[in-house]
Protein backbone atom coordinates (compact mmCIF):
# COMPACT_ATOMS: atom_id res chain seq x y z
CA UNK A 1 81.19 86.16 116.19
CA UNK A 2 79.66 85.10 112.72
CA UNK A 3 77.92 88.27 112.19
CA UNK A 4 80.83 90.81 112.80
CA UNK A 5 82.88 88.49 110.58
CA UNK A 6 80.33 88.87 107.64
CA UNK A 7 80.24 92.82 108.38
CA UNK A 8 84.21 92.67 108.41
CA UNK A 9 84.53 90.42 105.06
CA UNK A 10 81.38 92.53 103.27
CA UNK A 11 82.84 96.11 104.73
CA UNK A 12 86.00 97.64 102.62
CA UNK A 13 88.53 96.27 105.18
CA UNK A 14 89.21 93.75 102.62
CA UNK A 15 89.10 95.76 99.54
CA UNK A 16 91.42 94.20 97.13
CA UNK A 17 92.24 97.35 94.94
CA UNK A 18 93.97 98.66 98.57
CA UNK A 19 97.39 99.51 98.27
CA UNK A 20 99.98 97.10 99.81
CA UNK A 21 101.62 98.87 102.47
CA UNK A 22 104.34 97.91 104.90
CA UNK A 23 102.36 99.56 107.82
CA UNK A 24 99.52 96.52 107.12
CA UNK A 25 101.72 93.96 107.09
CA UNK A 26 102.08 90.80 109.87
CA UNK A 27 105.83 91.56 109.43
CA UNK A 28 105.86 95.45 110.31
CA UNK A 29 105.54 97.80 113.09
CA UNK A 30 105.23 101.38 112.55
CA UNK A 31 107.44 103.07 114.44
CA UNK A 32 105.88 105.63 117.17
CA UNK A 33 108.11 108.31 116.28
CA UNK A 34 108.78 108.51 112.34
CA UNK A 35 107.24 107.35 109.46
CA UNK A 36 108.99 104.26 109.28
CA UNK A 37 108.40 100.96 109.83
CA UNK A 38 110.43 98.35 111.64
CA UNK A 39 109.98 95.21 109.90
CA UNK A 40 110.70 91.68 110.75
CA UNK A 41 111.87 90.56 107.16
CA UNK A 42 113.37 93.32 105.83
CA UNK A 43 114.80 96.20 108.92
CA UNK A 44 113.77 99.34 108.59
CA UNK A 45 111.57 100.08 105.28
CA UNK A 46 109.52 103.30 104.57
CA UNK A 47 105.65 103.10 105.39
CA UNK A 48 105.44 102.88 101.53
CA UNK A 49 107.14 99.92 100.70
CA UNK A 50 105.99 96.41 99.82
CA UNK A 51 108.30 93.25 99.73
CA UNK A 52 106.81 90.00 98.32
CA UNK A 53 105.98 88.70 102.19
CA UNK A 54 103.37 91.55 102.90
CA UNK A 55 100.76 89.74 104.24
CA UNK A 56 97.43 92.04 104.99
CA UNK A 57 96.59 92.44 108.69
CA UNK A 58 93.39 94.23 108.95
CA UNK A 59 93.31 95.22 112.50
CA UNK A 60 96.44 97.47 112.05
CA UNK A 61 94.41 99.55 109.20
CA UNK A 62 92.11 102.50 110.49
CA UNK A 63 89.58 103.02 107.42
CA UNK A 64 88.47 106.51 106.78
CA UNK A 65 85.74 107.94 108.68
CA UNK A 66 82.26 109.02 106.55
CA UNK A 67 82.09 111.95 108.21
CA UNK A 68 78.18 113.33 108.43
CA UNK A 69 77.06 114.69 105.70
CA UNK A 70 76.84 119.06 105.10
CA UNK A 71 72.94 118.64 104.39
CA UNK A 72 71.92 118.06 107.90
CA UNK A 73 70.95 120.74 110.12
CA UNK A 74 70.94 121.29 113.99
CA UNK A 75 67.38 120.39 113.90
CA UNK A 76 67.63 117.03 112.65
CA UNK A 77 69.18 115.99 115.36
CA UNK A 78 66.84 117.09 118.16
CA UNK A 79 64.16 115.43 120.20
């Protein structure tokens, strides 16, 4: 439990330049079939918005992928 709490608090889930968002909030639920989200404070908001009780929730976040790099070949990644 320590360790994937120093990987999670190290990683970029907790960047602080991140733009607030309503879909990171406590507060909000992102709706399955717009782009809104239905939020406990405020109704229905845009995914956009921020109101001053966004509070970050970083399991509802998905970080972007790395992807692999284009300098690898099918060879590097045989036995």
């Amino acid at each position: 439990m320590i360790v994937r709490k120093v990987i999670l608090m190290s990683g970029k889930m907790f960047d602080k330049n991140l733009k607030k968002s309503c879909a990171w909030c406590i507060h909000g639920r992102k709706s399955d079939y717009t782009d809104e989200v239905f939020c406990k404070k405020r109704g229905v908001t845009s995914s956009l918005d921020c109101c001053r009780k966004y509070k970050y929730d970083p399991l509802k976040r998905t970080p972007d992928s790395a992807g692999i790099g284009k300098d690898y070949s099918p060879e590097d990644f045989t036995l």
